[in-house]
Protein backbone atom coordinates (compact mmCIF):
# COMPACT_ATOMS: atom_id res chain seq x y z
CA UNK A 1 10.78 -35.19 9.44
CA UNK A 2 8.80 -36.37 12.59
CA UNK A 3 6.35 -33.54 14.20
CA UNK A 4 8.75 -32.99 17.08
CA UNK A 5 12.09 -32.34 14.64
CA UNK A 6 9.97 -29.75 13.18
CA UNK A 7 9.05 -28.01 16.26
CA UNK A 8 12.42 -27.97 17.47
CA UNK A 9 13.63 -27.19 13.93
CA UNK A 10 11.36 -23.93 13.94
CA UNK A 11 12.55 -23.09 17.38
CA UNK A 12 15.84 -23.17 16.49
CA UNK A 13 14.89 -20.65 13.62
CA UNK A 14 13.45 -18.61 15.62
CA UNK A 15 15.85 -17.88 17.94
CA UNK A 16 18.72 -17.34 15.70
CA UNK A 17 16.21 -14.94 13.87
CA UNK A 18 15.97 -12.73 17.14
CA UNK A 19 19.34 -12.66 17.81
CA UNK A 20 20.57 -11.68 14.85
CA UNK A 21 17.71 -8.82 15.10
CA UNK A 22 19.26 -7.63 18.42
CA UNK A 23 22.57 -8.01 16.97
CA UNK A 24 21.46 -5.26 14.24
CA UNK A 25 19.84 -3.23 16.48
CA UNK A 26 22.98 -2.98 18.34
CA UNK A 27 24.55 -1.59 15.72
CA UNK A 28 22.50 1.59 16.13
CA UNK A 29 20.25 1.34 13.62
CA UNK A 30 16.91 -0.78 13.00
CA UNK A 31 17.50 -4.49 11.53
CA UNK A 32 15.19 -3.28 8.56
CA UNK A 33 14.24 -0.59 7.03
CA UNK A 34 12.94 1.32 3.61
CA UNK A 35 12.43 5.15 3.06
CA UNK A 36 9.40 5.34 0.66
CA UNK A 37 8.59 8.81 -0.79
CA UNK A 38 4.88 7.71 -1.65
CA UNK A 39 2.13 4.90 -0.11
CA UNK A 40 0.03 2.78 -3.18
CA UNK A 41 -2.66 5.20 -3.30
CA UNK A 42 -0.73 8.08 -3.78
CA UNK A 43 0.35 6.93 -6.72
CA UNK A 44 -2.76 5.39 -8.08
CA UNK A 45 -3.93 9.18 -7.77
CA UNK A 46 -0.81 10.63 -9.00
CA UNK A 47 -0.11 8.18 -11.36
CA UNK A 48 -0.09 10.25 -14.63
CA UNK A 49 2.15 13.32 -12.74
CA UNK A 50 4.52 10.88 -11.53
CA UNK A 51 8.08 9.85 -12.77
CA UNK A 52 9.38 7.65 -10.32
CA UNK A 53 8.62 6.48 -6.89
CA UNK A 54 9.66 4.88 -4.08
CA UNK A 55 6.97 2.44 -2.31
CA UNK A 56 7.11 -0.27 0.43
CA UNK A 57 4.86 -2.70 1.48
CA UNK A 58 3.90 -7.18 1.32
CA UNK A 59 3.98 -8.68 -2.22
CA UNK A 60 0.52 -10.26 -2.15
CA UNK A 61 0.37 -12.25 -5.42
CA UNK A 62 2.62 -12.40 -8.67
CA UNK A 63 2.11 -12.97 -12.27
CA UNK A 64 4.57 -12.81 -14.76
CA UNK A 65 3.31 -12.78 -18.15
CA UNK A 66 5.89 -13.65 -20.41
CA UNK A 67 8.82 -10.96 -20.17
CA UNK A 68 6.07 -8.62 -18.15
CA UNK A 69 5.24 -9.30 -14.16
CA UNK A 70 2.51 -7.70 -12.30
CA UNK A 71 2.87 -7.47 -8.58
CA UNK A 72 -0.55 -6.63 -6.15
CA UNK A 73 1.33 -4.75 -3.34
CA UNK A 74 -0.10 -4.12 0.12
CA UNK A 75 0.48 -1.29 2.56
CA UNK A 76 -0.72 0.20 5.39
């Protein structure tokens, strides 16, 4: 792919990207969205008390050992 196809490839992207955003929004409601009931430190204080919980945020790194995966999760 030559520098300029990928420029035009990424501006292509992009403005599909937005206009299926407005196209959501339009709908009446935002084009994403997640109701979380706690933010990563309240459950690293709460962590014994809690059962489950709801959290958002940006998976930073993964590792999956064997059947077991650890995520580091950032919010906020």
């Amino acid at each position: 792919m030559e520098p300029g196809e990928k420029r035009d490839f990424v501006s292509q992207e992009r403005v599909q990207r937005l206009a299926k955003q407005e196209r959501l929004n339009g709908d009446g409601g935002p084009a994403y969205g997640y109701d979380r009931d706690h933010t990563v430190a309240q459950v690293r204080e709460q962590f014994d008390s809690l059962d489950r919980v709801r959290v958002a945020g940006r998976v930073m790194l993964i590792r999956r050992h064997g059947r077991i995966v650890f995520a580091t999760l950032k919010d906020q």
